[in-house]
PDB file of N, CA and C in Angstrom:
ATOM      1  N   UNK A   1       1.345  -5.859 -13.234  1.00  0.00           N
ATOM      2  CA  UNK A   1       1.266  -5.146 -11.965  1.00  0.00           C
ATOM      3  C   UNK A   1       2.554  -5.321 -11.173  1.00  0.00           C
ATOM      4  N   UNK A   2       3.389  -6.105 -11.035  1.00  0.00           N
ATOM      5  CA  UNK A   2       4.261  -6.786 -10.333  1.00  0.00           C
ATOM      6  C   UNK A   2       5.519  -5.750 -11.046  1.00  0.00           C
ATOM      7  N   UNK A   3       5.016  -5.535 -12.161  1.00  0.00           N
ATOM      8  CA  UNK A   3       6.430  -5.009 -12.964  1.00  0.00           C
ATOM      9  C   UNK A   3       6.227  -3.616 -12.399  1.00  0.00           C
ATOM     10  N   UNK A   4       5.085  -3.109 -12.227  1.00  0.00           N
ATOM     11  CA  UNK A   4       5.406  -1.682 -11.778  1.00  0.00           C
ATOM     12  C   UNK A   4       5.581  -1.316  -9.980  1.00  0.00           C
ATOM     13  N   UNK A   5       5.320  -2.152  -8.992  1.00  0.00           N
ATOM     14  CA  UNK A   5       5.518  -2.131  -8.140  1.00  0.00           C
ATOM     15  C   UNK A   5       7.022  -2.885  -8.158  1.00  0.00           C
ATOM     16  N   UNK A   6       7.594  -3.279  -8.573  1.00  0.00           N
ATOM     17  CA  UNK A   6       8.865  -3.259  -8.402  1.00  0.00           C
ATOM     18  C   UNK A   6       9.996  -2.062  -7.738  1.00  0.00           C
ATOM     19  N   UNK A   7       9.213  -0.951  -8.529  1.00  0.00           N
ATOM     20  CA  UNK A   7      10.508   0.060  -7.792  1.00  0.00           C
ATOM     21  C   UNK A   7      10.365  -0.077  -5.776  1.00  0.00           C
ATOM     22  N   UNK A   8       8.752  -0.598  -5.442  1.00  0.00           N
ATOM     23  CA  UNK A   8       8.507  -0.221  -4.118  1.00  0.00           C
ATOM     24  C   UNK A   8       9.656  -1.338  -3.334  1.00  0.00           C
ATOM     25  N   UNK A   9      10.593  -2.276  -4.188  1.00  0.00           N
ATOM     26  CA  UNK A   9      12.150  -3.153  -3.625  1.00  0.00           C
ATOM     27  C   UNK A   9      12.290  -2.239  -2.622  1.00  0.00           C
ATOM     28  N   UNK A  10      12.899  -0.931  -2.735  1.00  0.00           N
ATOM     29  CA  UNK A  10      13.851  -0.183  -2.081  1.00  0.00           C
ATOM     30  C   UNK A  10      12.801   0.793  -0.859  1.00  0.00           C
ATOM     31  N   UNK A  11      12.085   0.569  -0.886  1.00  0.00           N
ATOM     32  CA  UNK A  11      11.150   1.186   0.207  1.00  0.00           C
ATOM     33  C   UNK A  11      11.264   0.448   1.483  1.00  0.00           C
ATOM     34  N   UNK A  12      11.772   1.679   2.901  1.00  0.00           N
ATOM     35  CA  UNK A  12      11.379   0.670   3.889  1.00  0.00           C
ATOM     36  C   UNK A  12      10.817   1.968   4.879  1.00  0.00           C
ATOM     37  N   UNK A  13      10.227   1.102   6.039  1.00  0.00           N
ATOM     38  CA  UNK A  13       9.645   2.450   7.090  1.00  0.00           C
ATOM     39  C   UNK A  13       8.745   1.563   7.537  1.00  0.00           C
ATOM     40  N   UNK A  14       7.813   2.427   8.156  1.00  0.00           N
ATOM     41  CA  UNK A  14       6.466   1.417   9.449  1.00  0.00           C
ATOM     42  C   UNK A  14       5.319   1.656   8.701  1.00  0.00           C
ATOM     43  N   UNK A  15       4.560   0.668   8.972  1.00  0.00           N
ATOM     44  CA  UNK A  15       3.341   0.497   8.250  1.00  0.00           C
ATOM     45  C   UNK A  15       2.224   0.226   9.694  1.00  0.00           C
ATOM     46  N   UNK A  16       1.324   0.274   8.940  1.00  0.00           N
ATOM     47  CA  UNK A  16       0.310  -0.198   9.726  1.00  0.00           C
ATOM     48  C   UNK A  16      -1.195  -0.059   8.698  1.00  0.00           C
ATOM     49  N   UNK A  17      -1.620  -1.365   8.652  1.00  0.00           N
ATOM     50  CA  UNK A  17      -2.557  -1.919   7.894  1.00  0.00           C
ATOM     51  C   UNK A  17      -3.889  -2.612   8.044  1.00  0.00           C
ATOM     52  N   UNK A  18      -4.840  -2.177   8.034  1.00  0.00           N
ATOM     53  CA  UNK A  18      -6.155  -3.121   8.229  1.00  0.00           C
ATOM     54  C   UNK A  18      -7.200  -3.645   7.394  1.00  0.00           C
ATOM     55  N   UNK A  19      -7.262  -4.710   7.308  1.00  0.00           N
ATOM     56  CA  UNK A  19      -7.433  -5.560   5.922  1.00  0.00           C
ATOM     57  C   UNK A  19      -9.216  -5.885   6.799  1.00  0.00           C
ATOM     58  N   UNK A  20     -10.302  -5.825   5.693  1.00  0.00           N
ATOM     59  CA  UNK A  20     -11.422  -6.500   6.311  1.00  0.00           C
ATOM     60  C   UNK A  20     -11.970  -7.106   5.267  1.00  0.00           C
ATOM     61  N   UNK A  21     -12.700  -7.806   5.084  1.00  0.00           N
ATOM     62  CA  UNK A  21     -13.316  -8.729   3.838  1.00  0.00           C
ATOM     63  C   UNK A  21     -15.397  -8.701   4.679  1.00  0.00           C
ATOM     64  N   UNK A  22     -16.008  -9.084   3.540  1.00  0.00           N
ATOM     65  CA  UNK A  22     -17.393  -9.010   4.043  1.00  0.00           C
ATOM     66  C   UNK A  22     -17.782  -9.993   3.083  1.00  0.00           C
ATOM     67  N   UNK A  23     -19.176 -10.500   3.516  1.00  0.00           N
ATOM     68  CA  UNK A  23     -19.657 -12.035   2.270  1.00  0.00           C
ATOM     69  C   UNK A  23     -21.345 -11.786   2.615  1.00  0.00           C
ATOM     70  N   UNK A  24     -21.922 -11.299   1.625  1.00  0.00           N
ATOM     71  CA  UNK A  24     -23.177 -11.201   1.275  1.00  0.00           C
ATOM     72  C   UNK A  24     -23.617 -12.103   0.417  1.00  0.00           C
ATOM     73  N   UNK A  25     -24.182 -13.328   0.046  1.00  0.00           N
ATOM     74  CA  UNK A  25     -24.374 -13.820  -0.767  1.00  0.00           C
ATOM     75  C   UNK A  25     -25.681 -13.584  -2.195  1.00  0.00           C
ATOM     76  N   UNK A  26     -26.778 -12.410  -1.196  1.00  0.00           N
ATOM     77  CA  UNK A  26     -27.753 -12.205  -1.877  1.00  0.00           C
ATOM     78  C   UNK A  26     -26.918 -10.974  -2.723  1.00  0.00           C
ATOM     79  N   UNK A  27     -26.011 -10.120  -2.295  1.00  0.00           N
ATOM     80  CA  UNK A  27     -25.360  -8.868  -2.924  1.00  0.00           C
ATOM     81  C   UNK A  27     -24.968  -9.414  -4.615  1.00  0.00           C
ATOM     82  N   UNK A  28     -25.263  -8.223  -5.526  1.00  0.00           N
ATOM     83  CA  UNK A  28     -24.669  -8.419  -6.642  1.00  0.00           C
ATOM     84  C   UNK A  28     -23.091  -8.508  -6.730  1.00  0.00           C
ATOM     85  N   UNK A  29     -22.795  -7.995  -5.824  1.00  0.00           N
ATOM     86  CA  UNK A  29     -20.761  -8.795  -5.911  1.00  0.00           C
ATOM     87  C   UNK A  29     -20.947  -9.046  -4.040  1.00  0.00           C
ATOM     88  N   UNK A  30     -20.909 -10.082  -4.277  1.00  0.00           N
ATOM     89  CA  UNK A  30     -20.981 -11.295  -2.443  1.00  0.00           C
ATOM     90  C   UNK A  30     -20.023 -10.688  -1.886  1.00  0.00           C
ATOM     91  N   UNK A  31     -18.402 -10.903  -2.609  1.00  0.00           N
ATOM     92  CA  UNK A  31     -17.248 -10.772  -1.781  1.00  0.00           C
ATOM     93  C   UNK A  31     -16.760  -8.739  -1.773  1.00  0.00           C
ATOM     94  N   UNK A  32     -16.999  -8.221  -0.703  1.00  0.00           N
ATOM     95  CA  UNK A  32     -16.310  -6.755  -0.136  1.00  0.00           C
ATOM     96  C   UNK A  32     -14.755  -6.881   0.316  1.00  0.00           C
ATOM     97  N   UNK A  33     -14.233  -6.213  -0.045  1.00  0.00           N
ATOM     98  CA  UNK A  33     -13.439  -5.763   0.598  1.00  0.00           C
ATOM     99  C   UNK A  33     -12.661  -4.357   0.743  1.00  0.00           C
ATOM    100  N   UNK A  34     -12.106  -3.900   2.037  1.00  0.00           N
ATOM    101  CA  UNK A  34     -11.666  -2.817   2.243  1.00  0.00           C
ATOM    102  C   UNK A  34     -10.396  -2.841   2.519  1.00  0.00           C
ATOM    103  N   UNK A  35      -8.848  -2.349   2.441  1.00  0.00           N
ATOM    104  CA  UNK A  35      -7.821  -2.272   2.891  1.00  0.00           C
ATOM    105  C   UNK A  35      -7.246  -0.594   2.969  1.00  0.00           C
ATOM    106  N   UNK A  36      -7.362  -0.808   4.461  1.00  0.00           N
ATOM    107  CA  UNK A  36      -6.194   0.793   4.406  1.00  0.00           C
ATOM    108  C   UNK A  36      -5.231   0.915   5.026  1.00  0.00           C
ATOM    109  N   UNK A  37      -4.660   1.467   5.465  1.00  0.00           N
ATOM    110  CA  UNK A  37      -2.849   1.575   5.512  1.00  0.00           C
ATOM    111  C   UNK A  37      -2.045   2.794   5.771  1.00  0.00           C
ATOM    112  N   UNK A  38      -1.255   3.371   6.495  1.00  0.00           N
ATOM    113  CA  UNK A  38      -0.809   3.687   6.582  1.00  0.00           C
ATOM    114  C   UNK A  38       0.988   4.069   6.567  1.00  0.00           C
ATOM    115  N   UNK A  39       1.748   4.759   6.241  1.00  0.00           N
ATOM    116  CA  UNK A  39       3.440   4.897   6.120  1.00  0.00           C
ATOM    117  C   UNK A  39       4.099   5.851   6.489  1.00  0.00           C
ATOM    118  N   UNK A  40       4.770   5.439   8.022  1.00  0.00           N
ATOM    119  CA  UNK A  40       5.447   6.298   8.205  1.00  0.00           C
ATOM    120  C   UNK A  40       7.287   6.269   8.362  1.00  0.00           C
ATOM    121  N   UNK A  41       7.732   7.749   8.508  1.00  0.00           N
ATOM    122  CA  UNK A  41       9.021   7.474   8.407  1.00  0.00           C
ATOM    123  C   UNK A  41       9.896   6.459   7.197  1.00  0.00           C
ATOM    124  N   UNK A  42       9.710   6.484   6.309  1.00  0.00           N
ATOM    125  CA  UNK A  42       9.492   5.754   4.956  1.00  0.00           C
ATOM    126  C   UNK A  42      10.752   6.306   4.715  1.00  0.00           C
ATOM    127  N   UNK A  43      11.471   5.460   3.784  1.00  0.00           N
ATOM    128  CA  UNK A  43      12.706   5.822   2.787  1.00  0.00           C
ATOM    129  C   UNK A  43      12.541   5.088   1.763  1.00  0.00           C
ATOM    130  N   UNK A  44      12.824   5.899   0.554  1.00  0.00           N
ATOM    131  CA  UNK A  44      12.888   5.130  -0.938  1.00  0.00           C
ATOM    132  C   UNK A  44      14.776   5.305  -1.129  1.00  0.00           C
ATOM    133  N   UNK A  45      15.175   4.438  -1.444  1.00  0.00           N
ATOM    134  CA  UNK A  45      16.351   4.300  -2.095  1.00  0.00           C
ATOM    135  C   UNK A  45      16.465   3.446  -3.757  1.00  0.00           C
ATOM    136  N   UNK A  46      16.885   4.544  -4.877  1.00  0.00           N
ATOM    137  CA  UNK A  46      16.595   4.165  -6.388  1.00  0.00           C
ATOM    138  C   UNK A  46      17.723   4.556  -6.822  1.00  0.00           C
ATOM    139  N   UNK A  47      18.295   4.034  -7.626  1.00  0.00           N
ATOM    140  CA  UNK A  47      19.400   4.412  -8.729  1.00  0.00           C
ATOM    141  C   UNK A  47      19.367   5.584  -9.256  1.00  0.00           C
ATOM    142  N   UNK A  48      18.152   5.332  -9.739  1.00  0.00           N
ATOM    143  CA  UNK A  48      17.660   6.745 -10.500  1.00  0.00           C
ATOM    144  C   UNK A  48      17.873   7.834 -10.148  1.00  0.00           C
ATOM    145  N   UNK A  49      17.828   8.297  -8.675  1.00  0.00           N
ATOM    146  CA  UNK A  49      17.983   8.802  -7.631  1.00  0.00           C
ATOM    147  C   UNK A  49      19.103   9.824  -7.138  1.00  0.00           C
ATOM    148  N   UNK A  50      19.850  10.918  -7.182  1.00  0.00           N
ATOM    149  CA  UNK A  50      21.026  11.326  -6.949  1.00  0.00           C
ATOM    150  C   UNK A  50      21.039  11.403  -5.426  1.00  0.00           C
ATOM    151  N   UNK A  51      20.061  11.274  -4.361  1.00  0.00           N
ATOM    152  CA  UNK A  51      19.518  11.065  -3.062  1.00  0.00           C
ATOM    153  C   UNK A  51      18.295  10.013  -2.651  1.00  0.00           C
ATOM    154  N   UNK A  52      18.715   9.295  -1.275  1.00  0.00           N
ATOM    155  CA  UNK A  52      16.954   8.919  -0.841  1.00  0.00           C
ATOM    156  C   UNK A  52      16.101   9.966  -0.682  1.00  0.00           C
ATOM    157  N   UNK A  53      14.892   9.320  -1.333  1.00  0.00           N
ATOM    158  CA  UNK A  53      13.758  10.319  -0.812  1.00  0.00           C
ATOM    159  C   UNK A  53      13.633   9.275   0.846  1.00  0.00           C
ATOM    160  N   UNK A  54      13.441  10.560   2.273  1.00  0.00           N
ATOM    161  CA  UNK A  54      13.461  10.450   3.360  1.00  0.00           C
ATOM    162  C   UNK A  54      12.199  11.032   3.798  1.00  0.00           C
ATOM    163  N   UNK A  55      12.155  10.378   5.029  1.00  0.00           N
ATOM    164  CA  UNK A  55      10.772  11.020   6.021  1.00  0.00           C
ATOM    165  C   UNK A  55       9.130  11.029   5.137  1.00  0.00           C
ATOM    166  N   UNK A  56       9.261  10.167   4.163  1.00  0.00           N
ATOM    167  CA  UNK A  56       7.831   9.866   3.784  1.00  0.00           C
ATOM    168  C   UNK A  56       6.703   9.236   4.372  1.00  0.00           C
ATOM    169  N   UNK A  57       5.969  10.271   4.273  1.00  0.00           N
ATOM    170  CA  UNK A  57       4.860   9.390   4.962  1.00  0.00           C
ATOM    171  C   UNK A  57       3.187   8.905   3.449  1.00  0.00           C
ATOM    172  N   UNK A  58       2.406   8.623   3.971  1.00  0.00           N
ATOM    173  CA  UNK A  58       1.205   7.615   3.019  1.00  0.00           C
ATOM    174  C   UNK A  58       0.339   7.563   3.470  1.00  0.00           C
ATOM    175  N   UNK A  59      -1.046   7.315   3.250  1.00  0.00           N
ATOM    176  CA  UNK A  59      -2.159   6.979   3.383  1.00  0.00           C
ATOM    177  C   UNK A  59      -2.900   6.456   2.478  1.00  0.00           C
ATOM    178  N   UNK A  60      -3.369   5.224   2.781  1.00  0.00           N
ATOM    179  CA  UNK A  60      -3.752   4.507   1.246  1.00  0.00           C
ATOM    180  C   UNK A  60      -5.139   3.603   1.689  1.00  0.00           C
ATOM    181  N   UNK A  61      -6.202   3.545   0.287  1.00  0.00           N
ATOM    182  CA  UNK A  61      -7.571   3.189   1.341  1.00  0.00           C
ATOM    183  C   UNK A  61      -8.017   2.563  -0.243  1.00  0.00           C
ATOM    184  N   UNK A  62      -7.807   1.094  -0.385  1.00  0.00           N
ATOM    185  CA  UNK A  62      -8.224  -0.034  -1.073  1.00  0.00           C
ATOM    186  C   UNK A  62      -9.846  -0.147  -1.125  1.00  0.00           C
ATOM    187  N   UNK A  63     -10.805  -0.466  -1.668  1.00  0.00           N
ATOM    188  CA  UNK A  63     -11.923  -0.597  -1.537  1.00  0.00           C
ATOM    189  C   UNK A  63     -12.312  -1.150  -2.788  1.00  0.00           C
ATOM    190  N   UNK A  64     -13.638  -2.010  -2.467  1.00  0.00           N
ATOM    191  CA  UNK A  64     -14.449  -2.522  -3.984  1.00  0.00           C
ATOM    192  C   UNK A  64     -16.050  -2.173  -3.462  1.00  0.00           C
TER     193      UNK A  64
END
């Protein structure tokens, strides 16, 4: 996993993130969790790249 999030090195911009966890113990999986997130104004800078990709934005919503 680490190897493929690597390219996200060269990523920068504003985030904003809210992480929650839940604990049921009678539940068939006890531990919940949710993470979502947001990205704005984002720049990728890659080799690969003949330009940054600019002005990216994201929305991203983690869950089990």
């Amino acid at each position: 996993l680490a190897a493929k999030l690597n390219v996200l090195g060269g990523l920068r911009g504003q985030a904003s993130l809210t992480f929650r966890v839940a604990h049921d113990p009678s539940a068939a999986s006890p531990y919940r969790y949710e993470v979502s997130g947001r990205l704005t104004r984002g720049r990728l800078d890659d080799a690969r790249l003949p330009h940054p990709l600019t002005d990216m934005r994201a929305t991203v919503r983690l869950d089990n």
